[in-house]
N, C-alpha and C. Protein backbone atom coordinates (compact mmCIF):
# COMPACT_ATOMS: atom_id res chain seq x y z
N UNK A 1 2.27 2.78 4.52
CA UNK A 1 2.91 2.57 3.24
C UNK A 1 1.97 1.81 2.30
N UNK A 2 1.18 0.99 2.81
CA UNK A 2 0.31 -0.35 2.08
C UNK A 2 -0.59 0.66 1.51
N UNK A 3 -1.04 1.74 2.75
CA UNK A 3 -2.45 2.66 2.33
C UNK A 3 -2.06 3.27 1.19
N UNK A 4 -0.84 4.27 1.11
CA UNK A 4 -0.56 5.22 0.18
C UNK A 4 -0.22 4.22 -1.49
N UNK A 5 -0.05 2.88 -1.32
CA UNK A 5 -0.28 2.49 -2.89
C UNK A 5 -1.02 2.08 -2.94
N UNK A 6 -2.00 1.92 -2.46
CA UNK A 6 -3.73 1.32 -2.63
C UNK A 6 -4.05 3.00 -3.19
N UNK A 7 -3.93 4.23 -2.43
CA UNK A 7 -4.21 5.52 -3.14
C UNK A 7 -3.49 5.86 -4.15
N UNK A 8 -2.82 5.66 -4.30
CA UNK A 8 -2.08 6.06 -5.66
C UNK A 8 -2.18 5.15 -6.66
N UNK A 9 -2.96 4.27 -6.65
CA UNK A 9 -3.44 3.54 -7.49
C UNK A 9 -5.28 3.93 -7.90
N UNK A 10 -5.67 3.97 -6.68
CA UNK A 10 -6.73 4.12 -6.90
C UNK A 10 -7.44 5.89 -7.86
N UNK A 11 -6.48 6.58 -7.25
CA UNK A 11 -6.74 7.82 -7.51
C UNK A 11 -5.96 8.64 -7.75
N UNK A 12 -6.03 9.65 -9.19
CA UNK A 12 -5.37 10.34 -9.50
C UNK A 12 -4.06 11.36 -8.98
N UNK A 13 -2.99 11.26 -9.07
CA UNK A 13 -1.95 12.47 -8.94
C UNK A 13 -2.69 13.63 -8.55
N UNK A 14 -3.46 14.32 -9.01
CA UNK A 14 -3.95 15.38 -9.47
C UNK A 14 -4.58 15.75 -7.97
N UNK A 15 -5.36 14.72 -7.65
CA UNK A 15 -6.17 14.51 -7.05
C UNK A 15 -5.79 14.61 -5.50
N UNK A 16 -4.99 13.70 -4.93
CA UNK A 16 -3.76 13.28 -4.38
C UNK A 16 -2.97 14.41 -3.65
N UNK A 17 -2.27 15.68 -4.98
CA UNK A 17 -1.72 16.58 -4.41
C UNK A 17 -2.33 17.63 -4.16
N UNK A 18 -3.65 17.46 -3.99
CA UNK A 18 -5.14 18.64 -3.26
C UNK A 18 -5.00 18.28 -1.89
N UNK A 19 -4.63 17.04 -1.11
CA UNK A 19 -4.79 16.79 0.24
C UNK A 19 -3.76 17.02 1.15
N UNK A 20 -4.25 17.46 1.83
CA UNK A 20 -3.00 18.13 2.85
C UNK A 20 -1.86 16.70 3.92
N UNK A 21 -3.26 16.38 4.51
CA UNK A 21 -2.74 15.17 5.21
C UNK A 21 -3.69 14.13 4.99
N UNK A 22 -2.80 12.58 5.10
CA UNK A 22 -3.37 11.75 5.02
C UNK A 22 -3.71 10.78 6.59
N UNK A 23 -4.64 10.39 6.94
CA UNK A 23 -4.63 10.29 8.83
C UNK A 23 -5.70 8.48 8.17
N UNK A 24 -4.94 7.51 8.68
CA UNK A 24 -5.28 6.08 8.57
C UNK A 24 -5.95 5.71 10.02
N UNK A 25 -7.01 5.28 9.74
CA UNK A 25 -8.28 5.01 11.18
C UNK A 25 -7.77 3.27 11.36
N UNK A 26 -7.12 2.91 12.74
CA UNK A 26 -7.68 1.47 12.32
C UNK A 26 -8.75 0.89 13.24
N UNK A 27 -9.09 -0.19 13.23
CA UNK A 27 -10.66 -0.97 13.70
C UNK A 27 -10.29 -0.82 14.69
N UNK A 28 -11.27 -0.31 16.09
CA UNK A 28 -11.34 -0.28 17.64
C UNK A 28 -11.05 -1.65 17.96
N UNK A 29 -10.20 -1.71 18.67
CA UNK A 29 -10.50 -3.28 19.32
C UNK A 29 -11.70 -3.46 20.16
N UNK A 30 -12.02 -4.83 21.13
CA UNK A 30 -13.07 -4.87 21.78
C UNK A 30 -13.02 -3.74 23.26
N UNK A 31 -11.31 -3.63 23.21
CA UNK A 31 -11.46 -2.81 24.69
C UNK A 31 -11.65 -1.17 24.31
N UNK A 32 -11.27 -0.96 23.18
CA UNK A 32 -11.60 0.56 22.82
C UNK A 32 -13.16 0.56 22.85
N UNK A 33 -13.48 -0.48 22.34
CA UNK A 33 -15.45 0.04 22.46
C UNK A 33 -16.12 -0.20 23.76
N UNK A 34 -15.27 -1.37 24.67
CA UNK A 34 -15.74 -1.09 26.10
C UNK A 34 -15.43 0.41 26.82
N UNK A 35 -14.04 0.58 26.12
CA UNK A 35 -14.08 2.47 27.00
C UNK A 35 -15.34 3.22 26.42
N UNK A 36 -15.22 3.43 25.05
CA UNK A 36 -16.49 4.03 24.18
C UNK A 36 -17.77 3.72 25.10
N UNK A 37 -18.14 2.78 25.16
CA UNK A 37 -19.34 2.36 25.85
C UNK A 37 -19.48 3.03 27.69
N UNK A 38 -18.20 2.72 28.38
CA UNK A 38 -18.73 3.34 29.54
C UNK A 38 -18.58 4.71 29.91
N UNK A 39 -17.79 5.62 29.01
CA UNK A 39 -17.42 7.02 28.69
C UNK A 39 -19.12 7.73 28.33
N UNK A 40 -19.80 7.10 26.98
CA UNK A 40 -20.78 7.75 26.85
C UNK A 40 -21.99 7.03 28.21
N UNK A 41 -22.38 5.94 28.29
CA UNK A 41 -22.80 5.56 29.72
C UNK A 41 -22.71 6.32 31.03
N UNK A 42 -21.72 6.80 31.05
CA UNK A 42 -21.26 8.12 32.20
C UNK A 42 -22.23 9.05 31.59
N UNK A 43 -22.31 9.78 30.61
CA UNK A 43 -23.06 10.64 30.31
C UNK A 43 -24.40 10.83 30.78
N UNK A 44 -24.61 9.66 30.01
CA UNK A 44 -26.21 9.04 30.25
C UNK A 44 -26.90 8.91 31.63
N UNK A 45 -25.82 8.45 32.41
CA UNK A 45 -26.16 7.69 34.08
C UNK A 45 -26.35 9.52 34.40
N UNK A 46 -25.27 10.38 34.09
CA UNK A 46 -25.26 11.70 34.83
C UNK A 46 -26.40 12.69 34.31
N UNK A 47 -27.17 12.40 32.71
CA UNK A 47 -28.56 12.62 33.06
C UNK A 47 -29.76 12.63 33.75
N UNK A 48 -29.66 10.87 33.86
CA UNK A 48 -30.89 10.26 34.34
C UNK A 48 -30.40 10.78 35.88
N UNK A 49 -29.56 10.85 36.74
CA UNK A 49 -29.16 11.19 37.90
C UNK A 49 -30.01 12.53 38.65
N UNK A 50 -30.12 13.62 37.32
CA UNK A 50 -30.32 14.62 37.58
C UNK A 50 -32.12 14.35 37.30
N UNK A 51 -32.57 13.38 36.90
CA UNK A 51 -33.89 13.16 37.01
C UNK A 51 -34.30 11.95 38.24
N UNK A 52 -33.44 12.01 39.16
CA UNK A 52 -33.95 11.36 40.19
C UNK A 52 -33.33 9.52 39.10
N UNK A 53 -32.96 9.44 38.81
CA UNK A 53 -32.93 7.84 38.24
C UNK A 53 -31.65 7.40 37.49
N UNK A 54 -31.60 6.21 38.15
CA UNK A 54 -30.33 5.10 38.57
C UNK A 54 -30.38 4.28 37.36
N UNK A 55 -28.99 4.07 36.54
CA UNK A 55 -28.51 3.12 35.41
C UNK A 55 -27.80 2.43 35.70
N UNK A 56 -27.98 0.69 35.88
CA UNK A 56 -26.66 -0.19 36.36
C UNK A 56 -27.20 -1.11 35.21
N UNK A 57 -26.14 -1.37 34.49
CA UNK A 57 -25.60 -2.47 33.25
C UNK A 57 -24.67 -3.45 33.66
N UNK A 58 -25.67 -4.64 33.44
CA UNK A 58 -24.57 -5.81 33.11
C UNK A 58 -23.53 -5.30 32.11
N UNK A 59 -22.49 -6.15 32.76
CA UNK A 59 -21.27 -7.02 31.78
C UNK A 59 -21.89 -7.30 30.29
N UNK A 60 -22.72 -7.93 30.56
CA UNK A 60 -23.27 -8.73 29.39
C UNK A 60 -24.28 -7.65 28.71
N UNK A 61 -25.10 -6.80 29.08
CA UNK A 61 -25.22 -5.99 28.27
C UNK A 61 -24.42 -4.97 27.41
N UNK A 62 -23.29 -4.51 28.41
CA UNK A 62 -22.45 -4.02 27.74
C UNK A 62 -22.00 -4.64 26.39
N UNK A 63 -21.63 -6.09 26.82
CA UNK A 63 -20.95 -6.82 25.61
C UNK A 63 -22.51 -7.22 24.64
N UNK A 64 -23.51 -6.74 25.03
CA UNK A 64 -24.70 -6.56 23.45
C UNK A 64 -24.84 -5.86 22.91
N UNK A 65 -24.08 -4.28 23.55
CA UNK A 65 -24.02 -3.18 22.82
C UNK A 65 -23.04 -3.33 22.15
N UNK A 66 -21.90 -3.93 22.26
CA UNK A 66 -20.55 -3.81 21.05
C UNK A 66 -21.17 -4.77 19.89
C-alpha cells in the first residue's frame, strides 16, 4: 500500500496504467544470503570436483562474502 503511493506520486497515471503487475522485492535477510551463498558454492564445489579439486569454506568466510 506504502509502495503504490510513493508510485502514484512519483509517476504519471498514464504511465502507471501501461503496467501489468506490480511485484515489491524486499532486502534478503542475512539467512537468505547464507542460502544464496551455499546454493551457488554447491555449484562451484561440483565444478572444481569434476577437475579433481576440493572447496571447504569457513563460517567466516562465508560471512566475508555477505
Amino acid at each position: 500500500a506504502r509502495v503504490n503511493e510513493r508510485i502514484e506520486k512519483v509517476f504519471r497515471p498514464e504511465f502507471i496504467n501501461r503496467l501489468d503487475d506490480l511485484i515489491v522485492f524486499h532486502h534478503l535477510t542475512v539467512e537468505n544470503l547464507k542460502e544464496v551463498i551455499d546454493i551457488e558454492l554447491a555449484k562451484v564445489r561440483e565444478r572444481l570436483l569434476e577437475r579433481g579439486l576440493k572447496l571447504e569454506l569457513t563460517d567466516e568466510s562465508k560471512q566475508f562474502l555477505i
